[in-house]
N, C-alpha and C. Protein backbone atom coordinates (compact mmCIF):
# COMPACT_ATOMS: atom_id res chain seq x y z
N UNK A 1 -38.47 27.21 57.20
CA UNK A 1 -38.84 28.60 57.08
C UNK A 1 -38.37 29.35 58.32
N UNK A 2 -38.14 30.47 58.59
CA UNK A 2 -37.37 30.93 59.13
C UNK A 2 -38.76 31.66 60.36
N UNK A 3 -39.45 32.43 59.52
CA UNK A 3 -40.49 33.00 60.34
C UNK A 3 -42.06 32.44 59.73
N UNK A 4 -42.07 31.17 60.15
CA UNK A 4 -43.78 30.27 59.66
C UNK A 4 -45.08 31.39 59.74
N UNK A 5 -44.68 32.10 61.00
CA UNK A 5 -45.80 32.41 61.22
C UNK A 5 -46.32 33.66 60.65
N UNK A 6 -45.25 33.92 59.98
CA UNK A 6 -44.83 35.67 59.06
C UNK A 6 -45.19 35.47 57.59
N UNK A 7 -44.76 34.21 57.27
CA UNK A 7 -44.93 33.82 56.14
C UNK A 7 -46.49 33.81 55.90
N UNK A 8 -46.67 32.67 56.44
CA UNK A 8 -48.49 32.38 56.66
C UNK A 8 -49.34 33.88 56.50
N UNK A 9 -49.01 34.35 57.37
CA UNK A 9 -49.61 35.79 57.77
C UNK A 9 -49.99 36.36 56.10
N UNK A 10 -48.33 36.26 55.68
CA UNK A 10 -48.47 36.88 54.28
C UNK A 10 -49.38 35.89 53.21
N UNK A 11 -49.45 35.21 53.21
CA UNK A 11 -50.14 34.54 52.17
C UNK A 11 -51.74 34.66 52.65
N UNK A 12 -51.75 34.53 53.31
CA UNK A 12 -53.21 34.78 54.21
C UNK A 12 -53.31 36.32 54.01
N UNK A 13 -52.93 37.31 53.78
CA UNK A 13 -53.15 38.13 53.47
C UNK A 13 -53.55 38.65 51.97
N UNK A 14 -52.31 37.58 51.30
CA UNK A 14 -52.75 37.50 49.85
C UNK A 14 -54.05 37.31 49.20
N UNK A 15 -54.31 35.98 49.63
CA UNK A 15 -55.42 35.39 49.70
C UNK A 15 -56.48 35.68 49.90
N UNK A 16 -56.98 36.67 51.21
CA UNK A 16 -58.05 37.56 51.57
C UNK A 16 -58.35 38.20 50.49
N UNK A 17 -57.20 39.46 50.08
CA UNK A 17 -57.16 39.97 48.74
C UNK A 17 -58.12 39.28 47.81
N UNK A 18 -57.38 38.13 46.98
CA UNK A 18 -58.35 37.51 45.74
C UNK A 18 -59.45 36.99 45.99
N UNK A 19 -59.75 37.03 47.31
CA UNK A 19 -61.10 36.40 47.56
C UNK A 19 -61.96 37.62 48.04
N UNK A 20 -61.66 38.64 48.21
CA UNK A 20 -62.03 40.09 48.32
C UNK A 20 -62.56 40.60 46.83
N UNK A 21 -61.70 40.52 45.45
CA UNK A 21 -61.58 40.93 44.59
C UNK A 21 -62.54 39.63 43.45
N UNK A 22 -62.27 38.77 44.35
CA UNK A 22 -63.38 37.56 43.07
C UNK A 22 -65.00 37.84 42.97
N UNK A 23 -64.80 37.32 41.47
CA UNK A 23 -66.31 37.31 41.28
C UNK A 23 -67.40 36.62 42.17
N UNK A 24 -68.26 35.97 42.00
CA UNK A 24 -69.20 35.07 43.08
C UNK A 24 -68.29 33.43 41.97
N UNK A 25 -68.83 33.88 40.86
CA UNK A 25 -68.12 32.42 40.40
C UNK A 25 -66.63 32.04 40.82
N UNK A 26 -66.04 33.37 40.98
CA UNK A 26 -64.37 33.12 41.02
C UNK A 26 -64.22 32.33 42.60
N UNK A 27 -65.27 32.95 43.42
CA UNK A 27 -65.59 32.90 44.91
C UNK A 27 -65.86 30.73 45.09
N UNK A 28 -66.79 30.71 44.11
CA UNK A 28 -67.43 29.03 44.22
C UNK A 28 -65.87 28.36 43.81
N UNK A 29 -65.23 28.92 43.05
CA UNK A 29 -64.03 28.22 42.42
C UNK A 29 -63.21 28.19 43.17
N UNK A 30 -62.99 28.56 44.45
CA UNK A 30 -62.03 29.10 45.10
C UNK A 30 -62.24 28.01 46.73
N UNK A 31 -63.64 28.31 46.93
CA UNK A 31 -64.12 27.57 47.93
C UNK A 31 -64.13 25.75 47.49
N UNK A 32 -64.03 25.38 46.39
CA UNK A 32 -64.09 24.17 45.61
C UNK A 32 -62.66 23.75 45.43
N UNK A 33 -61.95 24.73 45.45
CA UNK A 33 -60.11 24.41 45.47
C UNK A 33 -59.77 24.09 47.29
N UNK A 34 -60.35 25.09 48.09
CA UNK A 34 -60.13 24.58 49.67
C UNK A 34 -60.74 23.53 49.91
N UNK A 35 -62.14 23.00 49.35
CA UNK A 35 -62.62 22.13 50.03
C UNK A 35 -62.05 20.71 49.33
N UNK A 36 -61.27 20.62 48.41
CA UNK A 36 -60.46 19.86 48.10
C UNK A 36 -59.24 19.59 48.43
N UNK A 37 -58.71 20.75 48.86
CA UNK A 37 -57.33 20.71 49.61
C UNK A 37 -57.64 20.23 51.13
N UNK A 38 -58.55 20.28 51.89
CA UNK A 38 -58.99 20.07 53.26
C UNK A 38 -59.18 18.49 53.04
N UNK A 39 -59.73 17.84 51.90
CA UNK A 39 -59.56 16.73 51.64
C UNK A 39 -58.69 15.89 51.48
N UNK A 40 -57.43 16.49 50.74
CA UNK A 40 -56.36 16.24 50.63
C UNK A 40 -55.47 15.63 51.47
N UNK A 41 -55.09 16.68 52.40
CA UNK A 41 -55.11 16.91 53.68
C UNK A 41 -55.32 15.93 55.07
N UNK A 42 -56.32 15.71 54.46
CA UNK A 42 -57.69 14.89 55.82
C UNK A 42 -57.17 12.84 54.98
N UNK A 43 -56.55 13.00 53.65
CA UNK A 43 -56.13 11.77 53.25
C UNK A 43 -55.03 11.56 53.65
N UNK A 44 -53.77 12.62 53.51
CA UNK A 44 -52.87 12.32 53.73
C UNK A 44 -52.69 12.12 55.14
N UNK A 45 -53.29 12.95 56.35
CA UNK A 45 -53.54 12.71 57.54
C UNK A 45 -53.17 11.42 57.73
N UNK A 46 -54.29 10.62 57.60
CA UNK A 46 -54.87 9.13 57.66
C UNK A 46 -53.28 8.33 56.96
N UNK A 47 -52.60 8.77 56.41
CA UNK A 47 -51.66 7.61 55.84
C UNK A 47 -50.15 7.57 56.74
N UNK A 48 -50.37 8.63 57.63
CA UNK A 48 -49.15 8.98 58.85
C UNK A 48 -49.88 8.85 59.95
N UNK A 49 -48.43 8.44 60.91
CA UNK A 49 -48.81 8.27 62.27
C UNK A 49 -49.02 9.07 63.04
N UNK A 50 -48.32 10.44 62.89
CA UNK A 50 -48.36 11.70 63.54
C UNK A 50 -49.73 12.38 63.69
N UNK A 51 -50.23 13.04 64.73
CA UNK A 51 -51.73 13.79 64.34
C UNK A 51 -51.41 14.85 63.41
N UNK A 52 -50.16 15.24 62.98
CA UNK A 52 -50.01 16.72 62.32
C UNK A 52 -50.10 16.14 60.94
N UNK A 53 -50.96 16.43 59.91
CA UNK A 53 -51.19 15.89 58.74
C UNK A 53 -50.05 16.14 57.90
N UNK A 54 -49.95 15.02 56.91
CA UNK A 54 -48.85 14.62 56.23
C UNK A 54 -48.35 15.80 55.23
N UNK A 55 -49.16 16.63 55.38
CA UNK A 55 -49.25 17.97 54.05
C UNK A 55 -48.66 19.07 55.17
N UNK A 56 -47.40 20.24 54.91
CA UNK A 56 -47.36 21.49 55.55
C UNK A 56 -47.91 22.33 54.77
N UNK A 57 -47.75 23.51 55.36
CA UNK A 57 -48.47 25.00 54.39
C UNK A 57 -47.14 24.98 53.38
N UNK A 58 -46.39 24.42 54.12
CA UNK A 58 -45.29 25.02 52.27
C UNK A 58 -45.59 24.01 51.21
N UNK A 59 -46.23 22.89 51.29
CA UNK A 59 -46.61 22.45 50.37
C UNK A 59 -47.42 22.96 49.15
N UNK A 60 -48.60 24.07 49.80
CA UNK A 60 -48.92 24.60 48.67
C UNK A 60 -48.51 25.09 47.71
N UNK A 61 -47.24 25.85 48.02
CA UNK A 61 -46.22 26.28 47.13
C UNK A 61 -46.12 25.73 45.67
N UNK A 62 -46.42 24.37 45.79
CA UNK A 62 -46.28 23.99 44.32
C UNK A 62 -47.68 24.27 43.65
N UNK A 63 -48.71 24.59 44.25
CA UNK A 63 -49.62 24.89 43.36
C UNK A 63 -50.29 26.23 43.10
N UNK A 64 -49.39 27.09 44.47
CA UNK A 64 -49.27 28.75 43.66
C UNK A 64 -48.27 29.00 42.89
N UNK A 65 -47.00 27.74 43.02
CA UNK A 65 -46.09 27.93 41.75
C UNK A 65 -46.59 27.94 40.33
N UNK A 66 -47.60 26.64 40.35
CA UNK A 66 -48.25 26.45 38.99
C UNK A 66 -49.47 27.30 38.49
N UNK A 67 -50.26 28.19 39.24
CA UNK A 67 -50.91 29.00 39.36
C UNK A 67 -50.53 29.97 38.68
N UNK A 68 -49.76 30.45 39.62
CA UNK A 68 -48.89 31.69 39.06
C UNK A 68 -47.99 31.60 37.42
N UNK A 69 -47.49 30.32 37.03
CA UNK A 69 -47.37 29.88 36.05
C UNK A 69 -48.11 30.31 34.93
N UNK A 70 -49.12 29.71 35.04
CA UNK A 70 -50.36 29.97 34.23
C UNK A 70 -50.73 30.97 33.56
N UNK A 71 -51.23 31.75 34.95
CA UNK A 71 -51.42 33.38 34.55
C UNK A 71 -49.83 33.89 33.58
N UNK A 72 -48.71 34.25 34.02
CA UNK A 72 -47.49 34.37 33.23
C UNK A 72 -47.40 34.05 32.14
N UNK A 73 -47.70 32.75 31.56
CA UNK A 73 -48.32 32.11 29.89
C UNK A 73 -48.70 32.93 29.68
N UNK A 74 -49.55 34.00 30.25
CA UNK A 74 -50.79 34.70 29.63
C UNK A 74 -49.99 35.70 28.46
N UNK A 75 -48.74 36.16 29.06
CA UNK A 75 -47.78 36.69 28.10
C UNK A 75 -48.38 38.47 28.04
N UNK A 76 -49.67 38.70 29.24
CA UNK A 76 -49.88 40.21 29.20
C UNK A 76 -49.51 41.23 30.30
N UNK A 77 -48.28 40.67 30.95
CA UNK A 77 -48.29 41.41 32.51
C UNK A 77 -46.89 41.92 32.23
N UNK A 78 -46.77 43.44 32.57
CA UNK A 78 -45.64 43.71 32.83
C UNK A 78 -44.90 42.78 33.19
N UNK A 79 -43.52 43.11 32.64
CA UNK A 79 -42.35 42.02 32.79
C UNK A 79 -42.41 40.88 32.92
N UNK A 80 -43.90 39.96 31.82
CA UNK A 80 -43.91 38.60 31.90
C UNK A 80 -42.45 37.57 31.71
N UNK A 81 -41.69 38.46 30.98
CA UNK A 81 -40.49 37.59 30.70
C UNK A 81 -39.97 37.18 31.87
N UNK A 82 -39.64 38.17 31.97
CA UNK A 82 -38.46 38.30 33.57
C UNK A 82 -39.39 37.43 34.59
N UNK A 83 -40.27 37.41 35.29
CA UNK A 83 -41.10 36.36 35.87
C UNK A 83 -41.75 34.84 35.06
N UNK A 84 -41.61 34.71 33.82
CA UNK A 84 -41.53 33.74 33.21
C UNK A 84 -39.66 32.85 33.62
N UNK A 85 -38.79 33.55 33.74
CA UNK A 85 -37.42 33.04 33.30
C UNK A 85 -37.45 32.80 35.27
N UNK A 86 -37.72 33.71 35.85
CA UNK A 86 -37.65 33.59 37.57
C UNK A 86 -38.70 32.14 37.61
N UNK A 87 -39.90 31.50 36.69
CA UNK A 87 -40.56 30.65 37.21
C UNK A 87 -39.50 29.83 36.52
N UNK A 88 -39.14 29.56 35.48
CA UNK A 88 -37.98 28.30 35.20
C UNK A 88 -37.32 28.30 36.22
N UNK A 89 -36.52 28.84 36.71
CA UNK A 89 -35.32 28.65 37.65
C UNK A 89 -36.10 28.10 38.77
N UNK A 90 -37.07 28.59 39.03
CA UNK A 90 -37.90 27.82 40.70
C UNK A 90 -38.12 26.20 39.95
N UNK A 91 -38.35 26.31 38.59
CA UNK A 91 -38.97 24.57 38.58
C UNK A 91 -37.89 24.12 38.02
N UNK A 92 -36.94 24.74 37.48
CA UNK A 92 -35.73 23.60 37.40
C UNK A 92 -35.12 23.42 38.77
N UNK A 93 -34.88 24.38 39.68
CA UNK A 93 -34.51 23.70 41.35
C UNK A 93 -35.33 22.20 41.49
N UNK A 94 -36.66 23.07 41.81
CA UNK A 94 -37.44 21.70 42.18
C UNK A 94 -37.38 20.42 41.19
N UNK A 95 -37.08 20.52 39.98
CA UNK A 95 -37.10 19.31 38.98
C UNK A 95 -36.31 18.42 39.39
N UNK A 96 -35.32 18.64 40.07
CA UNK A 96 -33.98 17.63 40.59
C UNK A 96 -34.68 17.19 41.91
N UNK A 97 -36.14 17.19 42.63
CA UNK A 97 -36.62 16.60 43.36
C UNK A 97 -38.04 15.78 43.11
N UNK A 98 -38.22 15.65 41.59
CA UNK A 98 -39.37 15.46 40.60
C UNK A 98 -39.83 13.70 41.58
N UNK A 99 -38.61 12.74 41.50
CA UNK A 99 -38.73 11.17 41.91
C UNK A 99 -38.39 11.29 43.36
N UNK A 100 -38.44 12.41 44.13
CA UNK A 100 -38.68 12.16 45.71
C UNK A 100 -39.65 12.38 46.03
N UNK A 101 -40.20 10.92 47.06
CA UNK A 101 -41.04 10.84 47.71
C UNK A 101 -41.46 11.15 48.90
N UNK A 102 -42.50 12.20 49.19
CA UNK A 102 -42.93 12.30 50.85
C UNK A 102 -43.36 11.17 51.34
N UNK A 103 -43.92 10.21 50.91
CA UNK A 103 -44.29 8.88 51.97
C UNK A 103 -44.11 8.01 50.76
């Protein structure tokens, strides 16, 4: 990434947002997705030698890819197509890295 700390910034900004805008349930659902990812995290840690855990922030990427996915199915958002056909092209890139392994 070119600017980590710009990036971050932005998603962390995102993020504030939907957690600004969630319900209390959307809020428990949300806190139940971090405290699983911190887990995650805290496993993959443990399976590398490095103290910097085995997971980066761009890792999440694949699961606001699939996120964002989701919602798009929904088939009710302005220009679902055009961001439906932009999410193929991101997962056919990544598909040609489907059998590589991080550890």
């Amino acid at each position: 990434m070119s600017d980590e700390a710009c990036h971050l910034s932005e998603a962390l900004i995102f993020t504030a947002n939907v957690v600004a805008q969630a319900s209390p349930k959307e809020r428990a659902t949300i806190y139940s997705a971090y405290d699983e990812g911190n887990q995650l995290i805290a496993e993959l840690a443990s399976e590398v030698t490095s103290p910097r855990p085995g997971i980066k922030a761009i890792a999440c990427a694949g699961w606001m890819l699939a996120a964002i996915s989701a919602r798009v199915d929904e088939q009710d958002l302005r220009n679902w197509g055009e961001l439906k056909a932009a999410i193929d092209g991101v997962v056919k890139v990544l598909g040609r890295y489907r059998d590589t392994r991080l550890h």
